[in-house]
N, C-alpha and C. Protein backbone atom coordinates (compact mmCIF):
# COMPACT_ATOMS: atom_id res chain seq x y z
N UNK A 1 -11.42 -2.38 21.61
CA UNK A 1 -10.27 -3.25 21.53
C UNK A 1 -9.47 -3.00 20.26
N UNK A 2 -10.20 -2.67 19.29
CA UNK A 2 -9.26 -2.17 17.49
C UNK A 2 -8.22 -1.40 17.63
N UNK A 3 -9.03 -0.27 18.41
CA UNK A 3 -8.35 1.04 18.55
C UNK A 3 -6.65 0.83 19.52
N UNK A 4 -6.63 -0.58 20.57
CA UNK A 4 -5.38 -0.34 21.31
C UNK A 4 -4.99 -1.60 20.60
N UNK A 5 -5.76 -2.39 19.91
CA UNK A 5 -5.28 -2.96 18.84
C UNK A 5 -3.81 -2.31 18.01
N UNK A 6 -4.59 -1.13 17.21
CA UNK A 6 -3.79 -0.66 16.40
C UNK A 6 -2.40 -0.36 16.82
N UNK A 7 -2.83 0.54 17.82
CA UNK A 7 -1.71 1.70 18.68
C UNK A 7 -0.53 0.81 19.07
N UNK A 8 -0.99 -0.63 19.53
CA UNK A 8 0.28 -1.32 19.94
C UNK A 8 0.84 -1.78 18.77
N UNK A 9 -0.04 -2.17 17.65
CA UNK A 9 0.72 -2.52 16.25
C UNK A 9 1.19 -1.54 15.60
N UNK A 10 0.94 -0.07 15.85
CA UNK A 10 2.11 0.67 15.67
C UNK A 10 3.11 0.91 16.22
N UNK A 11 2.91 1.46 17.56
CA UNK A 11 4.11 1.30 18.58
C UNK A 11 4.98 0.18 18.41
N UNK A 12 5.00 -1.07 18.18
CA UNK A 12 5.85 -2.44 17.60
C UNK A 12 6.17 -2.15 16.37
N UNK A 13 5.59 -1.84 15.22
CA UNK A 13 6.00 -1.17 13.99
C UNK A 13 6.79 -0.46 14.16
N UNK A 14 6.71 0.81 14.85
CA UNK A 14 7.86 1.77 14.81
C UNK A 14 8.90 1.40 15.99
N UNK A 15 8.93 0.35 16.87
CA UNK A 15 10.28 0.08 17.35
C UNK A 15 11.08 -1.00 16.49
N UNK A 16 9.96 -1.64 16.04
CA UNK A 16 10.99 -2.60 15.24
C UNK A 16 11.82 -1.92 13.77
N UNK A 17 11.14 -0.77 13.44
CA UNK A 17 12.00 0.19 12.58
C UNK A 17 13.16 0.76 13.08
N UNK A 18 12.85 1.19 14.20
CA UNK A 18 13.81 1.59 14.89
C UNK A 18 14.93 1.19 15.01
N UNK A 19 14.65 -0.63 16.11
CA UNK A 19 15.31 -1.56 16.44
C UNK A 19 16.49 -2.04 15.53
N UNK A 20 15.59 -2.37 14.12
CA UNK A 20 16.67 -2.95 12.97
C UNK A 20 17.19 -2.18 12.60
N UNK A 21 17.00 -1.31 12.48
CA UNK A 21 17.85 0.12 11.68
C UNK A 21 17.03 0.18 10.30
N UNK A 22 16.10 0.32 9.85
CA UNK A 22 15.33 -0.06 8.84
C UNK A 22 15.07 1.45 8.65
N UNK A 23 15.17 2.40 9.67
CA UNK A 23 14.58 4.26 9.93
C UNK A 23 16.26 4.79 9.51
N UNK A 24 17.15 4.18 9.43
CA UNK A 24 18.66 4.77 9.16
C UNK A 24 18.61 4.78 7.38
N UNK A 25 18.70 5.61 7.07
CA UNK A 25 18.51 5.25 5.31
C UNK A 25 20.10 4.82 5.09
N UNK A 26 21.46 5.29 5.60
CA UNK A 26 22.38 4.56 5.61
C UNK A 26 22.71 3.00 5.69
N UNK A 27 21.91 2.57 6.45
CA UNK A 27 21.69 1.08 6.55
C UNK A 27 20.45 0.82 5.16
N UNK A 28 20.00 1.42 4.75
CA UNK A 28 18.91 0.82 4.04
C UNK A 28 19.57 0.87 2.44
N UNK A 29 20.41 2.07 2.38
CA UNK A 29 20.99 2.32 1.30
C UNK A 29 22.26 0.87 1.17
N UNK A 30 22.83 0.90 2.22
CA UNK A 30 23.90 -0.02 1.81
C UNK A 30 22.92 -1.70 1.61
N UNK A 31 21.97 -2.00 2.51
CA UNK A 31 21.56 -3.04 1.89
C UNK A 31 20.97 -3.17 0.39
N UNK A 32 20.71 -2.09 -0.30
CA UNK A 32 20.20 -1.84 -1.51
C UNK A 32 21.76 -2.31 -2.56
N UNK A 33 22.92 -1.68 -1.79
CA UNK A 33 24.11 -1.94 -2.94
C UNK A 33 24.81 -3.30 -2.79
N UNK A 34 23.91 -4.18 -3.62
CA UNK A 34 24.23 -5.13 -3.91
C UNK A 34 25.57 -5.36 -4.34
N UNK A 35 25.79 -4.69 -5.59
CA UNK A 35 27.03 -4.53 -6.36
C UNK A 35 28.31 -4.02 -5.62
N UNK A 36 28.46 -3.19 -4.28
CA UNK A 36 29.17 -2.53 -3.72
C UNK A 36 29.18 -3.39 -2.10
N UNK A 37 29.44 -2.19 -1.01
CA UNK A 37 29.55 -2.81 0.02
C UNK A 37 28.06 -3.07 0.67
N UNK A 38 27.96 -4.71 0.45
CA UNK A 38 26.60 -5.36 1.25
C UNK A 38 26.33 -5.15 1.99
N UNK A 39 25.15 -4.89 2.98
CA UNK A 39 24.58 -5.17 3.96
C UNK A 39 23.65 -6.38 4.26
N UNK A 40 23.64 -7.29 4.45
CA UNK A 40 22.53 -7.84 4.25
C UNK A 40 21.82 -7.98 5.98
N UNK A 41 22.08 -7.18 6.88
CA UNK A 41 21.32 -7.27 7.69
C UNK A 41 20.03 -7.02 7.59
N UNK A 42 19.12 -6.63 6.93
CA UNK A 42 17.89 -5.71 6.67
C UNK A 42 16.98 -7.34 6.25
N UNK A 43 17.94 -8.49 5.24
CA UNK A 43 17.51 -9.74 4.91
C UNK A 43 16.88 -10.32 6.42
N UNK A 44 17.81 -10.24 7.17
CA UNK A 44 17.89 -11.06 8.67
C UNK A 44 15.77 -10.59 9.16
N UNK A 45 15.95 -8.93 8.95
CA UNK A 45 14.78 -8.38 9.25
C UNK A 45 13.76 -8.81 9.07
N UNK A 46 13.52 -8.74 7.67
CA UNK A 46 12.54 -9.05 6.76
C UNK A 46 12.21 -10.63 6.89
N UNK A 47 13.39 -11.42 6.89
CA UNK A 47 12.59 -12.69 7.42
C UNK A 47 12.55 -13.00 8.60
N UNK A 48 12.55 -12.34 9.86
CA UNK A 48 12.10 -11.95 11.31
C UNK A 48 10.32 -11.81 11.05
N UNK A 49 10.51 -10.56 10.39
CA UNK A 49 9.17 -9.61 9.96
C UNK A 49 8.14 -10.65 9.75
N UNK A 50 8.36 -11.50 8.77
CA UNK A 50 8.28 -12.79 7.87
C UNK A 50 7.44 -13.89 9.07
N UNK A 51 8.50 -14.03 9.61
CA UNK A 51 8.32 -14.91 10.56
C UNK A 51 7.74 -14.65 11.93
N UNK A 52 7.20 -13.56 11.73
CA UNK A 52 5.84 -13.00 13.06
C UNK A 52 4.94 -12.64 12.77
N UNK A 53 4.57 -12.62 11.11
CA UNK A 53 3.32 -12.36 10.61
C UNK A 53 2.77 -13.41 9.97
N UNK A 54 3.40 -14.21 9.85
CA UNK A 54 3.26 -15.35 9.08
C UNK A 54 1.85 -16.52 9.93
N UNK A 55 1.70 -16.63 11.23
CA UNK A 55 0.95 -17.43 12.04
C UNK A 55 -0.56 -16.21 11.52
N UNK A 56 -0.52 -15.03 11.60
CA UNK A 56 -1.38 -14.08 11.90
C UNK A 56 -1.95 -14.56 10.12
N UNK A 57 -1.61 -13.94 8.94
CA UNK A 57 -1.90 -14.60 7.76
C UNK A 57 -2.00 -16.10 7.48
N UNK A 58 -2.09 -16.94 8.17
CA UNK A 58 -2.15 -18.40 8.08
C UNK A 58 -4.08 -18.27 9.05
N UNK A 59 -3.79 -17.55 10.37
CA UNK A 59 -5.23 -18.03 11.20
C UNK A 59 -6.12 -16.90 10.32
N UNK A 60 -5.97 -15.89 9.69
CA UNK A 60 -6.56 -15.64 8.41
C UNK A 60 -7.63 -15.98 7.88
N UNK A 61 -6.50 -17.12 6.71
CA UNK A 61 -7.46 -17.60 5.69
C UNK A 61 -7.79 -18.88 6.28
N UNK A 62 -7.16 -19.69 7.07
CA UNK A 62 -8.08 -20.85 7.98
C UNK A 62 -9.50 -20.28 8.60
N UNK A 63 -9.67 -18.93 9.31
CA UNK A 63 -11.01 -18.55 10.20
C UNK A 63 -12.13 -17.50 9.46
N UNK A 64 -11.43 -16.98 7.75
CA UNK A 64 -11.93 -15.86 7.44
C UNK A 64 -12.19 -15.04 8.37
N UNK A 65 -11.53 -14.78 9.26
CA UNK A 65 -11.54 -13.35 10.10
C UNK A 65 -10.04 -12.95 10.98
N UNK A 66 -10.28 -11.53 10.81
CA UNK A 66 -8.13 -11.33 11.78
C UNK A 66 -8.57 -11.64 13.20
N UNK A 67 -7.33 -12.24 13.71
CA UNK A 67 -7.16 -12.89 15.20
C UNK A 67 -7.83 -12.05 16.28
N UNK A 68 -7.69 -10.63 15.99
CA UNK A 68 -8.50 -10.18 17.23
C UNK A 68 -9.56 -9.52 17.20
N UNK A 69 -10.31 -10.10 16.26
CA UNK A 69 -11.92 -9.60 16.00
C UNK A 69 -12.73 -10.75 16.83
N UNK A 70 -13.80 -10.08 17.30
CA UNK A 70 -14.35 -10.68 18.50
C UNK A 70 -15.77 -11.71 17.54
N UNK A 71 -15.88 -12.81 17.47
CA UNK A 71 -17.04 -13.72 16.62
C UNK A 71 -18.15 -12.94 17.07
N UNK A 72 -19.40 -13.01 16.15
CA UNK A 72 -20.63 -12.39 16.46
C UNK A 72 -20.72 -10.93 17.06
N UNK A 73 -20.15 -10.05 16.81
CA UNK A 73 -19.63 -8.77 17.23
C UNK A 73 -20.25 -7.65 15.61
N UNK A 74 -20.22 -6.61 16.25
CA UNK A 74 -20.41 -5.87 14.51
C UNK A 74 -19.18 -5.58 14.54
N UNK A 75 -17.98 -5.59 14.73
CA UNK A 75 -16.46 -5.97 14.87
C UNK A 75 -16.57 -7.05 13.61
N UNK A 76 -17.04 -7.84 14.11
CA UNK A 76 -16.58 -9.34 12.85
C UNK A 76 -16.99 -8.88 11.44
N UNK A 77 -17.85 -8.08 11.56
CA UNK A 77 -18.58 -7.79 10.04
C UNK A 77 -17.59 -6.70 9.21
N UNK A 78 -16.98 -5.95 9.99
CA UNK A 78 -16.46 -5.09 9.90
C UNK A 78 -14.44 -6.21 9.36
N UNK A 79 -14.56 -7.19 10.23
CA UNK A 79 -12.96 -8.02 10.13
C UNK A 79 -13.22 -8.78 9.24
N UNK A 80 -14.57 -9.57 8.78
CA UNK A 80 -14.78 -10.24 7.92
C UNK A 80 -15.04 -9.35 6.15
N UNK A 81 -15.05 -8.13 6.23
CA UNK A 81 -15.12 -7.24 5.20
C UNK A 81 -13.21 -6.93 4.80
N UNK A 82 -12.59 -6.85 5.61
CA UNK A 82 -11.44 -6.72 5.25
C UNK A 82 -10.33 -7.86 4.70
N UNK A 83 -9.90 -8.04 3.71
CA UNK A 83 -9.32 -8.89 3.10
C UNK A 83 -7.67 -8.60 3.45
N UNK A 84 -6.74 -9.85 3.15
CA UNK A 84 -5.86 -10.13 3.12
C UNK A 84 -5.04 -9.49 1.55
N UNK A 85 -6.22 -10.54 0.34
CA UNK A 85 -5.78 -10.36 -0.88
C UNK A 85 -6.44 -10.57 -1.84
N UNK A 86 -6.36 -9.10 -2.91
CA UNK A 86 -7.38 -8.89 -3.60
C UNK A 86 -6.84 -9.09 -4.88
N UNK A 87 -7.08 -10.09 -5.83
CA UNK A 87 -6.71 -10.50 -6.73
C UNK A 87 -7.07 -9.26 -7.86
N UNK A 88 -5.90 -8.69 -8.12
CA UNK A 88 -6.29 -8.03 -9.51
C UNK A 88 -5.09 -7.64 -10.54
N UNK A 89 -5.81 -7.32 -11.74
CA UNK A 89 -4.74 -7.71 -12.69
C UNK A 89 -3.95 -6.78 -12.57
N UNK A 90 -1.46 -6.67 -13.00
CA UNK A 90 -1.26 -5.90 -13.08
C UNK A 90 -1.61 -4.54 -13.86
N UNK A 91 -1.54 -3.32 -14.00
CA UNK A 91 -1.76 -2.29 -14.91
C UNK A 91 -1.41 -1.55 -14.88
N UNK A 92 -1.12 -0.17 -15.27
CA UNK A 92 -0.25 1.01 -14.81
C UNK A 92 -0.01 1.45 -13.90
N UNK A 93 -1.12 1.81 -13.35
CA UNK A 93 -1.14 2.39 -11.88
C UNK A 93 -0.30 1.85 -10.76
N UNK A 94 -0.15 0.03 -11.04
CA UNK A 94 0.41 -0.85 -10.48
C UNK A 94 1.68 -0.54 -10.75
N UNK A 95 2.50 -0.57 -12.02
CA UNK A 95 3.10 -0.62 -12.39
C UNK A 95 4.07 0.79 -11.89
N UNK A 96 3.63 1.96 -12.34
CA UNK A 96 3.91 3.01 -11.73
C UNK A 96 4.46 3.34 -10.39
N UNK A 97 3.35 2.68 -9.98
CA UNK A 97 3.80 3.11 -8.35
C UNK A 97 4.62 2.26 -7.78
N UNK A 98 5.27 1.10 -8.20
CA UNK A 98 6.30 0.30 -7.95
C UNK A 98 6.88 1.33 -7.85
N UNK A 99 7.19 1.43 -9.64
CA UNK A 99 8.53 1.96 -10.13
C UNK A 99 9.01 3.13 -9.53
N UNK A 100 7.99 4.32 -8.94
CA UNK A 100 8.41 5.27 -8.08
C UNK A 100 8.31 4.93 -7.25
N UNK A 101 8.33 4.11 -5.99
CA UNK A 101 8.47 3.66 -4.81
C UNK A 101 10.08 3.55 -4.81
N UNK A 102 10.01 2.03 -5.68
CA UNK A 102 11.38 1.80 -6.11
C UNK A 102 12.45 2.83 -6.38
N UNK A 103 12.36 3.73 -6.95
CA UNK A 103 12.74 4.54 -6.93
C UNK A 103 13.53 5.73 -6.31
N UNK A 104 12.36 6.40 -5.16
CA UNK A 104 12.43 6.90 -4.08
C UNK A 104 12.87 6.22 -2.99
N UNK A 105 12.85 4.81 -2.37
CA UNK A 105 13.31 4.01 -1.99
C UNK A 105 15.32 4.12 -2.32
N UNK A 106 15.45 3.65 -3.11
CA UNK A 106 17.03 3.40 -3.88
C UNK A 106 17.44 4.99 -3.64
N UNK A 107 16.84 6.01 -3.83
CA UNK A 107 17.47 7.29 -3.97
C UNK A 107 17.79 7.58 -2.33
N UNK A 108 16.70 7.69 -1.57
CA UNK A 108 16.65 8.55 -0.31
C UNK A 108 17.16 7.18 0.76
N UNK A 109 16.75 6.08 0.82
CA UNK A 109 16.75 4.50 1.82
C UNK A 109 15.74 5.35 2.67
N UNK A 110 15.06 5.90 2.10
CA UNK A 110 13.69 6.31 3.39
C UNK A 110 12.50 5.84 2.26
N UNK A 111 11.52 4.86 3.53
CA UNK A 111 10.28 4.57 3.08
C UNK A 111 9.18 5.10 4.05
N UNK A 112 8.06 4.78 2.73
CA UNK A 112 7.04 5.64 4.06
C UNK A 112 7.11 5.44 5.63
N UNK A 113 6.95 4.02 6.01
CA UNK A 113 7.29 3.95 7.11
C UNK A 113 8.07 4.63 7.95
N UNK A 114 9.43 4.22 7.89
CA UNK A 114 10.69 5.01 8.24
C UNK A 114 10.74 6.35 8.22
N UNK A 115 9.88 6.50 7.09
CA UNK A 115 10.34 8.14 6.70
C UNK A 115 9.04 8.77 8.01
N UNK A 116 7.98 8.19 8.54
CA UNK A 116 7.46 9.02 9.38
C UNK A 116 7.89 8.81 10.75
N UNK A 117 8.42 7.58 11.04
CA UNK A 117 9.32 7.75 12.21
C UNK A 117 10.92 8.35 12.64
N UNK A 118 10.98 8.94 11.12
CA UNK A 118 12.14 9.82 11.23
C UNK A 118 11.70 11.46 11.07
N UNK A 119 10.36 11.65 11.18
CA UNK A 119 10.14 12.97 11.64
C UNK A 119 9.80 13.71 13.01
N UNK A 120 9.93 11.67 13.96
CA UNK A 120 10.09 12.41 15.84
C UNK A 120 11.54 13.35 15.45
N UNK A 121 12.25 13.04 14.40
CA UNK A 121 14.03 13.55 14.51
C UNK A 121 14.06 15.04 14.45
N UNK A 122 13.03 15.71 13.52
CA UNK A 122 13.22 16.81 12.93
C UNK A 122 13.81 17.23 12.51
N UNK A 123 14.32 15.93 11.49
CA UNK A 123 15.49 16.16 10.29
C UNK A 123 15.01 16.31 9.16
N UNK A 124 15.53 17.33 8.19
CA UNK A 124 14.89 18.23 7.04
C UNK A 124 14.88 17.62 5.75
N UNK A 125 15.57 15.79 5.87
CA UNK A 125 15.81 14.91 4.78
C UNK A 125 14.22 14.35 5.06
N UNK A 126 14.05 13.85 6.05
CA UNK A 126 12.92 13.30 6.56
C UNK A 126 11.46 13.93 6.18
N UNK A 127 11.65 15.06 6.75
CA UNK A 127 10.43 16.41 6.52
C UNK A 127 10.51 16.36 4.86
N UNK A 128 11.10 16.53 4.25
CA UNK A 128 11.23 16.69 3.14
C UNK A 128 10.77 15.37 2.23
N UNK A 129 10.76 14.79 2.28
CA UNK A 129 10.38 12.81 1.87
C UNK A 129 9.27 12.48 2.42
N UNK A 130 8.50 13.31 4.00
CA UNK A 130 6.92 13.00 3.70
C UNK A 130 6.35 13.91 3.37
N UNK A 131 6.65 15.29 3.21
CA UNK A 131 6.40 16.45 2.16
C UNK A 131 6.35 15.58 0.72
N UNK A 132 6.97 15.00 0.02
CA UNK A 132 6.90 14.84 -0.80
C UNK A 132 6.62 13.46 -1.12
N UNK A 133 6.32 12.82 -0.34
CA UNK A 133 5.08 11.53 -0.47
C UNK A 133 3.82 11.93 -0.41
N UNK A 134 3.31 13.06 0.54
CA UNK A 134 2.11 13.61 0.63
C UNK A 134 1.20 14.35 -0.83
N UNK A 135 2.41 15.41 -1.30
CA UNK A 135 2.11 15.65 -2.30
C UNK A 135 1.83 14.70 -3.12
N UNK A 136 2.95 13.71 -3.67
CA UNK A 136 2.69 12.59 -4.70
C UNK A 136 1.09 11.64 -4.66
N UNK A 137 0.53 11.77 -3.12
CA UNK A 137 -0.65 11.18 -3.20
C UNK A 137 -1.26 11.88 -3.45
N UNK A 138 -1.72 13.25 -3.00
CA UNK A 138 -2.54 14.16 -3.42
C UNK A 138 -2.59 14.56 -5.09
N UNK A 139 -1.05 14.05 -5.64
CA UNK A 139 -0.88 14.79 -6.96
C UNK A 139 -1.92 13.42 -7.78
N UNK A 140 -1.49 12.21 -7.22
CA UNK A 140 -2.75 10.49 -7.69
C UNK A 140 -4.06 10.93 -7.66
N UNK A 141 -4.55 11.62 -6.17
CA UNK A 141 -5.79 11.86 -6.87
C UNK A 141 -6.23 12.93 -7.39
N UNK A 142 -5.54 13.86 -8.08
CA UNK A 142 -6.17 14.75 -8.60
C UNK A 142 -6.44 14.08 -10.08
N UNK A 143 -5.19 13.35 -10.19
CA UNK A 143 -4.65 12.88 -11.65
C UNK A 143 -6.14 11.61 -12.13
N UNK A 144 -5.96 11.14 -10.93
CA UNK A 144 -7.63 10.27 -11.23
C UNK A 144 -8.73 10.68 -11.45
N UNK A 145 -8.72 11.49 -11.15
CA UNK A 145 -9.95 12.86 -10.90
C UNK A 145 -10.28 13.48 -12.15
N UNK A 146 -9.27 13.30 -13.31
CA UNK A 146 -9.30 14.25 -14.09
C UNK A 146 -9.65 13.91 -15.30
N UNK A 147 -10.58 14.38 -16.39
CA UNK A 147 -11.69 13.26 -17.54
C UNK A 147 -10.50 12.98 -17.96
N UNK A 148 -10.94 11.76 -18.42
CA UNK A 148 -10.53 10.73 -19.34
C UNK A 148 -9.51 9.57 -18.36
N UNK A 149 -8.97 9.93 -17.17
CA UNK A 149 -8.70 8.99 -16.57
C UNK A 149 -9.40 8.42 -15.53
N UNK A 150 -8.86 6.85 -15.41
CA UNK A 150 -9.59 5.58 -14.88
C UNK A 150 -10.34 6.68 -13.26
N UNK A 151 -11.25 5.67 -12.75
CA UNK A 151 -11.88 6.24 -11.48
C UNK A 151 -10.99 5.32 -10.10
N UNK A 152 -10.87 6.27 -9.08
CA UNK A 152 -10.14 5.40 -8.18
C UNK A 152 -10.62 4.35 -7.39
N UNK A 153 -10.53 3.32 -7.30
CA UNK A 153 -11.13 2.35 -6.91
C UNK A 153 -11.49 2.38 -4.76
């Protein structure tokens, strides 16, 4: 059940990228320019988004377990191991990876998301932005990997 679990929570993930225009970095860029010409449709999204995940994070932390884990199952042990939210302090790493998200975000209006449902397109902006998200993770763990820095959690 996880497994067509997932597949439909991606398949809905990537139409609702689709749907809003959230996969158009043109639309994502103009909602970013605040200062210039607004978009604020992407707002409308996000509290859509907001407002269909919101019941799912509420039966949560009321049941300590996600909605479609089956009670008494090795499923539950497995739903009851996975958390919502893990309290920990900010620190670089945190900090960092905002700031290049943010970043890459504002530059390209492609996010990871988007950016892999814009490689059904086989457009070379696209290819190019999870080329180079891929690397950037691979480049994290080498960088963790390496003495004297922290171990990856």
């Amino acid at each position: 059940m996880s497994a067509l679990a997932a597949l439909l929570a991606g398949v809905l993930f990537g139409a609702g990228l689709l749907v809003s225009g959230m996969s158009n970095p043109q639309v994502v860029l103009a909602f970013l320019d605040v200062a210039g010409h607004w978009n604020p449709a992407l707002a409308f999204t996000m509290a859509g988004a907001i407002a269909v995940a919101a019941p799912a994070f509420w039966w949560r932390r009321r049941h300590d377990r996600q909605p479609l884990s089956e009670q008494g199952t090795t499923g539950d042990a497995a739903a009851r191991a996975s958390t919502t939210s893990q309290r920990r302090p900010f620190d670089a790493s945190l900090l960092g990876g905002s700031a290049l998200f943010g970043i890459g975000w504002g530059l390209s209006g492609i996010c990871p998301g988007p950016g892999l449902v814009l490689l059904t397109g086989f457009a070379l902006p696209a290819w190019s932005f999870v080329a180079a998200m891929a690397a950037g993770m691979v480049l994290v763990q080498w960088l963790r990997k390496a003495p004297g820095t922290a171990p990856l959690e």
